[in-house]
N, C-alpha and C. Protein backbone atom coordinates (compact mmCIF):
# COMPACT_ATOMS: atom_id res chain seq x y z
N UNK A 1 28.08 -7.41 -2.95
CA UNK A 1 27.34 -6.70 -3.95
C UNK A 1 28.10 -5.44 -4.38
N UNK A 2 28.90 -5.06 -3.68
CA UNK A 2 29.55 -3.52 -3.60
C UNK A 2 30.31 -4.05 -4.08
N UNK A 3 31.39 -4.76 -4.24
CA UNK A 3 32.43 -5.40 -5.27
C UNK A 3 32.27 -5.46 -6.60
N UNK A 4 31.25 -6.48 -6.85
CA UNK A 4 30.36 -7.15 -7.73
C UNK A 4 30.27 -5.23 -8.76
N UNK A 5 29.71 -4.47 -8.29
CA UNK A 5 28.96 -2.88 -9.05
C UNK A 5 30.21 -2.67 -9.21
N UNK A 6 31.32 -2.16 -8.34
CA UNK A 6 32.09 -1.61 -9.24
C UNK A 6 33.16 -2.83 -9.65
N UNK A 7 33.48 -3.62 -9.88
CA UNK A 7 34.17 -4.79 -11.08
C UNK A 7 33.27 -4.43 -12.39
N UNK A 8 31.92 -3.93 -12.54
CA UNK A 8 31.38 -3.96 -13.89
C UNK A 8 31.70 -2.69 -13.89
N UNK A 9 31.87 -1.98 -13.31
CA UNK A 9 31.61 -0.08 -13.77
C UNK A 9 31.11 0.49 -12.97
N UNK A 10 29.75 0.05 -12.19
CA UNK A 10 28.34 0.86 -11.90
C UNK A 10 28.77 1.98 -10.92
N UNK A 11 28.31 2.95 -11.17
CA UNK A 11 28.16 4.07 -9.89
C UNK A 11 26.58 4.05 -9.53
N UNK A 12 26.22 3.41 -9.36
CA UNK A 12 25.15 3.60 -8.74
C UNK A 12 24.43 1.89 -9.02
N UNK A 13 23.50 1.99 -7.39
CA UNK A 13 22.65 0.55 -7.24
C UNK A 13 21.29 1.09 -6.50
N UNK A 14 20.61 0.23 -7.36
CA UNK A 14 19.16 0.41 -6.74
C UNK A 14 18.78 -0.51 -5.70
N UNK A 15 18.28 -0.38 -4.91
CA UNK A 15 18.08 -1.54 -3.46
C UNK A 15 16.52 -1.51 -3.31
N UNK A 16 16.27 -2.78 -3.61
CA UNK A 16 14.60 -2.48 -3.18
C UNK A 16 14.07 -3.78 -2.40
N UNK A 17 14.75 -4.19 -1.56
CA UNK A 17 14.36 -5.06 -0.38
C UNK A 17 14.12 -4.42 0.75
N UNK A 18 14.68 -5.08 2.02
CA UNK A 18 14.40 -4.45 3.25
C UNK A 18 15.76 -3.92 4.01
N UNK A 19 16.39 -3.30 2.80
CA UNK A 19 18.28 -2.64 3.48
C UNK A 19 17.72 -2.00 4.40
N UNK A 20 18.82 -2.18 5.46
CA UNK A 20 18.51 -1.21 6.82
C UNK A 20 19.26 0.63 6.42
N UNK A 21 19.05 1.51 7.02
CA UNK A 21 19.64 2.54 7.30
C UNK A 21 21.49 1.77 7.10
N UNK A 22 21.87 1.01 8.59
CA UNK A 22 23.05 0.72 8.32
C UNK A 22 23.53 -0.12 7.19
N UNK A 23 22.79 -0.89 6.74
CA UNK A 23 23.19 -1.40 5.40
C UNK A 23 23.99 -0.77 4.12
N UNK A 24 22.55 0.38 4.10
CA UNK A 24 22.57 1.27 2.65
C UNK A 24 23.86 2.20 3.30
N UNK A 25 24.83 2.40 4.26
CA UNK A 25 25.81 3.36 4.93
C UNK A 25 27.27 3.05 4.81
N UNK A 26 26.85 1.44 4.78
CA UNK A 26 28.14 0.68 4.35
C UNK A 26 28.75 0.51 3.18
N UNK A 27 27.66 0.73 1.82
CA UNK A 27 28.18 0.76 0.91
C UNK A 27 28.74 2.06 0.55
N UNK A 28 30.03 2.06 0.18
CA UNK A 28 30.58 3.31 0.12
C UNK A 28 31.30 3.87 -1.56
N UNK A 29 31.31 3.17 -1.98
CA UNK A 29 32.42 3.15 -3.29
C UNK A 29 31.02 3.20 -4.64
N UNK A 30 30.03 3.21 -4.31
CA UNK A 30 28.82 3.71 -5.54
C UNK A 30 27.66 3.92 -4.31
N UNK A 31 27.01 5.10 -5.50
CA UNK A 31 25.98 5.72 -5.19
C UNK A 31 24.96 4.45 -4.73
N UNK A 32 23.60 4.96 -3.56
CA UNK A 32 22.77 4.03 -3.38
C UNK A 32 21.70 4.76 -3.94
N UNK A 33 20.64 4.10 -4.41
CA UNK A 33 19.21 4.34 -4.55
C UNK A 33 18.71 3.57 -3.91
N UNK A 34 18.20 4.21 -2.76
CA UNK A 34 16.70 3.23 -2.02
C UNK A 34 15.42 3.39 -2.29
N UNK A 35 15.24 2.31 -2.35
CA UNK A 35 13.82 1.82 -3.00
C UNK A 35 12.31 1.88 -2.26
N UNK A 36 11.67 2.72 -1.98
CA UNK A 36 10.60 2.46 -0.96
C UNK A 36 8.70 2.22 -1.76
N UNK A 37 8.42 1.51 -0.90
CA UNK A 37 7.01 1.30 -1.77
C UNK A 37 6.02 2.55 -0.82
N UNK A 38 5.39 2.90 -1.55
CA UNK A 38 4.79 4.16 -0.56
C UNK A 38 3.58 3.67 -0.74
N UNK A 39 2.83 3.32 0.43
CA UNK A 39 1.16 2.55 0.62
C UNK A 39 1.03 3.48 2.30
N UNK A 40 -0.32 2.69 2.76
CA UNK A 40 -0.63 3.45 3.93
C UNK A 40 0.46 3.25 5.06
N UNK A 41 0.97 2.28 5.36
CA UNK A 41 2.06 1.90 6.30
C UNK A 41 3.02 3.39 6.22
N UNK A 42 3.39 3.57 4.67
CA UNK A 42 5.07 4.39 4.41
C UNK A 42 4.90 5.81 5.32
N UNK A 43 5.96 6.24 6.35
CA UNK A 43 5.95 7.42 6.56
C UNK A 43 7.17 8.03 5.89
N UNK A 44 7.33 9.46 5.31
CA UNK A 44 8.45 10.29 4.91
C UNK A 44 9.01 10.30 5.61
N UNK A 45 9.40 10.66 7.31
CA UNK A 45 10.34 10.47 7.89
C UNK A 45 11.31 9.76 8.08
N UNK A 46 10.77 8.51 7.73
CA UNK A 46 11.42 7.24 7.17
C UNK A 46 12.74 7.38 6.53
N UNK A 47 12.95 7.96 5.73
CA UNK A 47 13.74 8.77 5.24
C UNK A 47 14.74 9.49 5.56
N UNK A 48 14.75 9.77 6.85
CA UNK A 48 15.77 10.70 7.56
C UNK A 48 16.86 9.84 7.73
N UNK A 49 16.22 8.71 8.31
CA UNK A 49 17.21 7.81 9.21
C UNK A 49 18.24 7.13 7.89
N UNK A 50 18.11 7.34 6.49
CA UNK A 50 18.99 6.73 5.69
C UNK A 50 19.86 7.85 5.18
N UNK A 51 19.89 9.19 6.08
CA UNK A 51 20.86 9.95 5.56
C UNK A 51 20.67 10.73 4.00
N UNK A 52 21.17 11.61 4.07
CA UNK A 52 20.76 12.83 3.18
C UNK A 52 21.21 11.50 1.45
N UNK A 53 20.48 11.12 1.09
CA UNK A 53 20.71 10.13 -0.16
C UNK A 53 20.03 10.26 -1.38
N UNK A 54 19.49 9.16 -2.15
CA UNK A 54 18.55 9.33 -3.22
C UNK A 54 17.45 8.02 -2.97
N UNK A 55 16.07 8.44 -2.98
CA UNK A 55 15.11 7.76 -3.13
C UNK A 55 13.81 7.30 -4.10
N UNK A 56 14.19 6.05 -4.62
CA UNK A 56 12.74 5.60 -5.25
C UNK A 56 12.29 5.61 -4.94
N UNK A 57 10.76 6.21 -4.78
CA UNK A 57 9.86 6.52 -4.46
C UNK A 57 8.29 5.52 -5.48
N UNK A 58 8.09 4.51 -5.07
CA UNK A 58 6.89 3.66 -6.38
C UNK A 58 5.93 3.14 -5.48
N UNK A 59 4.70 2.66 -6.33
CA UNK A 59 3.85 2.40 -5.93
C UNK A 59 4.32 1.57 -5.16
N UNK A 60 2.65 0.53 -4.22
CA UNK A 60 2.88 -1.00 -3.81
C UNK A 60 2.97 -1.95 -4.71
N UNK A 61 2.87 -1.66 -6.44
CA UNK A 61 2.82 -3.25 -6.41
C UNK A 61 3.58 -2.32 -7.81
N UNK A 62 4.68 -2.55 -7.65
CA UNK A 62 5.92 -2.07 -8.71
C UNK A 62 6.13 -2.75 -10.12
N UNK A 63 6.09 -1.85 -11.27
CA UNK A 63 5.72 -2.98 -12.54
C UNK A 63 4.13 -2.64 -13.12
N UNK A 64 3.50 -2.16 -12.52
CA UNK A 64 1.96 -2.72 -13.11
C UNK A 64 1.62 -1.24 -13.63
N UNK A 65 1.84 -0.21 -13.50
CA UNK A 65 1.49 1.26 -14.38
C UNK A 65 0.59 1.82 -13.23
N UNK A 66 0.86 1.30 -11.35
CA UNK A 66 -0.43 1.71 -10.60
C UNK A 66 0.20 3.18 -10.02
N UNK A 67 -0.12 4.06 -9.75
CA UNK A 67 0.39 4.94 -8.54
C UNK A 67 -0.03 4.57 -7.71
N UNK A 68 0.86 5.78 -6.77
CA UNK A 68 0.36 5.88 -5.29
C UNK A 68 -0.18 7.37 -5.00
N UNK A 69 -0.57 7.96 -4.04
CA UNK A 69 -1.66 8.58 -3.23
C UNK A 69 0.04 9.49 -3.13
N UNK A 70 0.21 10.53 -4.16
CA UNK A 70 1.18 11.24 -4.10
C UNK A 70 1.38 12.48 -2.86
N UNK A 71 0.31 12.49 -2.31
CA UNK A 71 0.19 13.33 -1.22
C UNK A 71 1.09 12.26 0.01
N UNK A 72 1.10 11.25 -0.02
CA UNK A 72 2.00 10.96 1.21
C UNK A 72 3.35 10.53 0.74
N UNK A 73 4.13 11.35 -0.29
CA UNK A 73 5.34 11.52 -0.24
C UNK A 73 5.65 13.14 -0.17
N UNK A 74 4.36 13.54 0.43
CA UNK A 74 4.62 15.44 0.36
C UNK A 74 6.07 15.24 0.80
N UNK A 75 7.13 16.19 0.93
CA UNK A 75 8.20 16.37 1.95
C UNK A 75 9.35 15.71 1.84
N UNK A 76 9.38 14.95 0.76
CA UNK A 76 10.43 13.52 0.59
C UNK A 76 11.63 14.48 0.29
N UNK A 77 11.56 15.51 -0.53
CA UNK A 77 12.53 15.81 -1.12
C UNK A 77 13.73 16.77 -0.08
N UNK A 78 12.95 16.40 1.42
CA UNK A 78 13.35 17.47 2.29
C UNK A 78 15.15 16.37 2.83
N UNK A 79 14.80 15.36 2.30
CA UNK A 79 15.79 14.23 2.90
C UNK A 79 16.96 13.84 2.51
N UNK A 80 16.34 14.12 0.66
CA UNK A 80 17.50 13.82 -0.51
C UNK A 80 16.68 14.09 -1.65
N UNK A 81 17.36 13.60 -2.67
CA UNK A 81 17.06 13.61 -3.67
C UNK A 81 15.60 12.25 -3.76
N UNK A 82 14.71 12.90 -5.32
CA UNK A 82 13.45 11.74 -4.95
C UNK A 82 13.30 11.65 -6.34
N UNK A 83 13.00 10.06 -6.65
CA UNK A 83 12.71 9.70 -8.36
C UNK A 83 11.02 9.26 -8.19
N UNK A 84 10.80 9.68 -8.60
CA UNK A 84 8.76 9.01 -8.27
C UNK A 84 9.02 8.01 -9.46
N UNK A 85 8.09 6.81 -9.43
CA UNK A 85 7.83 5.82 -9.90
C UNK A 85 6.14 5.65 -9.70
N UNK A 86 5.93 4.49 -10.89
CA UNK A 86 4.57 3.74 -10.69
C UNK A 86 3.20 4.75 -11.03
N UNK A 87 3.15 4.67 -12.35
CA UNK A 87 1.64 5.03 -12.81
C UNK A 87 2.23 6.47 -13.48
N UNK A 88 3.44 6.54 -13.88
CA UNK A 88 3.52 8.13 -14.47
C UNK A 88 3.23 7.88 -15.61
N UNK A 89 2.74 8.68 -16.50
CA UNK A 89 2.31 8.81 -18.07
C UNK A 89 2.27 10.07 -18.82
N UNK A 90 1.97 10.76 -20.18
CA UNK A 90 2.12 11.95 -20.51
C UNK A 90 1.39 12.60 -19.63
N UNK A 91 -0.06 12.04 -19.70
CA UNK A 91 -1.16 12.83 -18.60
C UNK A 91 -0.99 13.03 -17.36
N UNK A 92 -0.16 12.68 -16.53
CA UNK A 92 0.42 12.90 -14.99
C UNK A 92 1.38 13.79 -14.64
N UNK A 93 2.69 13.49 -15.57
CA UNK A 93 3.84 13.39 -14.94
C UNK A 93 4.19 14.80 -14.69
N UNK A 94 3.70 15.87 -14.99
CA UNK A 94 4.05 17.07 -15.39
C UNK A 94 3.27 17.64 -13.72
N UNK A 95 1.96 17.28 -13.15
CA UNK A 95 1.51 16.94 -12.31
C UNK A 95 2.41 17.03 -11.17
N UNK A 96 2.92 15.53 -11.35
CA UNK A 96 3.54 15.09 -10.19
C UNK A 96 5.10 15.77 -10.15
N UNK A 97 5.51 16.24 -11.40
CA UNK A 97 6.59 16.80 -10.91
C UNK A 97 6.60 18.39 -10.44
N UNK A 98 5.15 19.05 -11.09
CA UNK A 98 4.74 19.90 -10.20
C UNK A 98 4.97 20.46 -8.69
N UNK A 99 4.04 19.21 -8.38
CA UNK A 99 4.26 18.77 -6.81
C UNK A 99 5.19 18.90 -5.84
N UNK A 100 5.80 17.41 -6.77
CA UNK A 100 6.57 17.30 -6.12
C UNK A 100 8.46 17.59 -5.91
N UNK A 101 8.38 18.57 -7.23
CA UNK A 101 10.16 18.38 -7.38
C UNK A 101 10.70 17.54 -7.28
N UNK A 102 10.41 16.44 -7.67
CA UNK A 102 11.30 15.40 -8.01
C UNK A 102 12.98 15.83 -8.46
N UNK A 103 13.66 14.96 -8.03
CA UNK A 103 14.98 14.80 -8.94
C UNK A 103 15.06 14.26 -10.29
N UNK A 104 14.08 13.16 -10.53
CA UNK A 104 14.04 12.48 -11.61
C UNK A 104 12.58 11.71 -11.69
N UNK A 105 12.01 11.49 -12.61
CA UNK A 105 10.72 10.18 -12.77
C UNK A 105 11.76 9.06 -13.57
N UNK A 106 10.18 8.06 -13.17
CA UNK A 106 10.72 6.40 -13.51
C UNK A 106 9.59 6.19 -14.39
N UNK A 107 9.96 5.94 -16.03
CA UNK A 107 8.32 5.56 -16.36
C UNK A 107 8.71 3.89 -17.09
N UNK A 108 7.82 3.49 -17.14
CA UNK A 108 7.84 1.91 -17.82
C UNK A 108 6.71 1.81 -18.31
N UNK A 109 5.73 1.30 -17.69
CA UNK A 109 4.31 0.84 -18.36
C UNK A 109 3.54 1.81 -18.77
N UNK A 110 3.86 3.09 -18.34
CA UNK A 110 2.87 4.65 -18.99
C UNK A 110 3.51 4.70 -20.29
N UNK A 111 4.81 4.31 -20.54
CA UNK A 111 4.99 4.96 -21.87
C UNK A 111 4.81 3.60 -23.31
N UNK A 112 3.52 2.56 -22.36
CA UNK A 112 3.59 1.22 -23.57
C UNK A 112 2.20 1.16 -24.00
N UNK A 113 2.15 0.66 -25.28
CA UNK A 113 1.48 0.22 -25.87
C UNK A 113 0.55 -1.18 -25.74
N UNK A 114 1.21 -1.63 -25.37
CA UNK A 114 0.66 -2.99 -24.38
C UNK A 114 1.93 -3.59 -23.66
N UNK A 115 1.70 -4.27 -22.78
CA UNK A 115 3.12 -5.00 -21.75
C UNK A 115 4.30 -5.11 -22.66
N UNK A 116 5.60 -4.65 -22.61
CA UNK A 116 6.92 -4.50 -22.76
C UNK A 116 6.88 -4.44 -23.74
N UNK A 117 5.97 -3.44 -24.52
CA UNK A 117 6.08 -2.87 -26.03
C UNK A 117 6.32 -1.45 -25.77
N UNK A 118 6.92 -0.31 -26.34
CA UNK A 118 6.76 0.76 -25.74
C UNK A 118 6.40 1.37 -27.24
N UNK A 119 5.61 2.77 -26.88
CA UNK A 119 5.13 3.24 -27.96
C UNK A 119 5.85 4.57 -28.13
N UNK A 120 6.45 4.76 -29.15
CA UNK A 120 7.18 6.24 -29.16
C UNK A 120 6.64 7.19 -29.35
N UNK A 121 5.38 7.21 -29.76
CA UNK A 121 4.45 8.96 -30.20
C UNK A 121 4.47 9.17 -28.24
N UNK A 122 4.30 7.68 -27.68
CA UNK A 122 4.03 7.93 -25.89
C UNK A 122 5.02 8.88 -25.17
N UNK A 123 6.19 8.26 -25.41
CA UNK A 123 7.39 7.82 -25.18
C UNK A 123 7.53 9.80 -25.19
N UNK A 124 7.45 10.13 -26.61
CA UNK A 124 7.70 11.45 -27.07
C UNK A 124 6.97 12.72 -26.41
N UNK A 125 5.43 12.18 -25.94
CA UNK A 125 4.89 13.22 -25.20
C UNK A 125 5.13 12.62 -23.92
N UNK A 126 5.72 12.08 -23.37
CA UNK A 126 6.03 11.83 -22.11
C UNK A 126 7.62 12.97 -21.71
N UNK A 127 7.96 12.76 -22.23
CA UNK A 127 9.21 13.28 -22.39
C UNK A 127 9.13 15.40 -22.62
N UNK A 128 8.05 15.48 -23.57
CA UNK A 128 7.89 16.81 -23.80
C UNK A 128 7.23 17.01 -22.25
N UNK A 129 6.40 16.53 -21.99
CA UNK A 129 5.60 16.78 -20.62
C UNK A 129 6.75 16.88 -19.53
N UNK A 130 7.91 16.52 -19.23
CA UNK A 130 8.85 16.60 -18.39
C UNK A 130 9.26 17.79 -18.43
N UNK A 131 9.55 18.16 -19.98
CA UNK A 131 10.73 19.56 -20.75
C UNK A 131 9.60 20.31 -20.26
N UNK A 132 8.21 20.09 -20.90
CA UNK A 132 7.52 21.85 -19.96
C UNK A 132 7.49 21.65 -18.52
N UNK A 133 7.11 20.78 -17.97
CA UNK A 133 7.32 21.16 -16.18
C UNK A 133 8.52 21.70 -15.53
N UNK A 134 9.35 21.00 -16.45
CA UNK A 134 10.92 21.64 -15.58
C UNK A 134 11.20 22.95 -16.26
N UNK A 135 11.24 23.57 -17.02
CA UNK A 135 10.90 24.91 -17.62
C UNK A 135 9.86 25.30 -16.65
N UNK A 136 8.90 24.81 -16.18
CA UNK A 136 8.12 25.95 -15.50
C UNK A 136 8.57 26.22 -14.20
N UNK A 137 9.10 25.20 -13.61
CA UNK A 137 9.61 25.40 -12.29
C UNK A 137 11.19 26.00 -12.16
N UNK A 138 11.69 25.77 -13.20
CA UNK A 138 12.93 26.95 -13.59
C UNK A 138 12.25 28.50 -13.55
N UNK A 139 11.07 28.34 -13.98
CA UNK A 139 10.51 30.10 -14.41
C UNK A 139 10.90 30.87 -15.32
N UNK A 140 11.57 29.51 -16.41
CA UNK A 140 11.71 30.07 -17.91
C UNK A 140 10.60 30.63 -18.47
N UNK A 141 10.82 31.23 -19.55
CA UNK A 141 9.52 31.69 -20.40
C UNK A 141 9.23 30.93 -21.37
């Protein structure tokens, strides 16, 4: 797979199976994104053991516009870097990046109009909703 990413270009791969710690350690020549579903099982510590990295962070059932119970990724960002996924929309995301300092959000189904249509007036206040949260947590004026 690590061949395969960089023969096309990629610096970076998203992993969202069951890579171990040593798995995601071996790849060395592009960035990893690990993929975690955060439900009642997920603990943040979890996290430690894959080394200071970058983490998806999405609901359980990935794809459908659901969140998760953002209080049990309090702390994620203590590990690496963290992209939240699953259920962000204009009305949230500003919210959750509040929270949580994210490195980045993942949006798909918040910013559509119906399944794999996307709507740009969405699209547009989704996007402004990012520009004021991160301005506020800069402590711009």
């Amino acid at each position: 797979m690590e061949d395969f990413a960089v023969s096309v270009g990629l610096h970076a791969v998203q992993l969202h199976g069951s890579e171990t710690p040593d798995y995601c350690s071996m790849i060395q020549r592009v960035k990893v994104i690990k993929s975690f579903r955060v439900d009642s099982a997920f603990r943040v510590d979890t996290l430690r053991s894959y080394g200071s990295g970058t983490f998806l962070l999405d609901g359980c059932s990935p794809g459908t516009g659901s969140s998760f119970n953002w209080d049990r990724a309090f702390g994620a960002n203590a590990f690496g870097s963290i992209i939240l996924a699953g259920g962000l929309n204009p009305e949230n995301v500003a919210h959750a990046i509040s929270t949580h300092h994210p490195f980045g959000v993942d949006v798909a189904s918040g910013v559509e109009s119906k399944p794999g249509k996307k709507d740009y007036e969405t699209m547009r206040r989704f996007i402004e909703a990012v520009y004021r949260a991160d301005v506020a947590l800069m402590g711009a004026p």
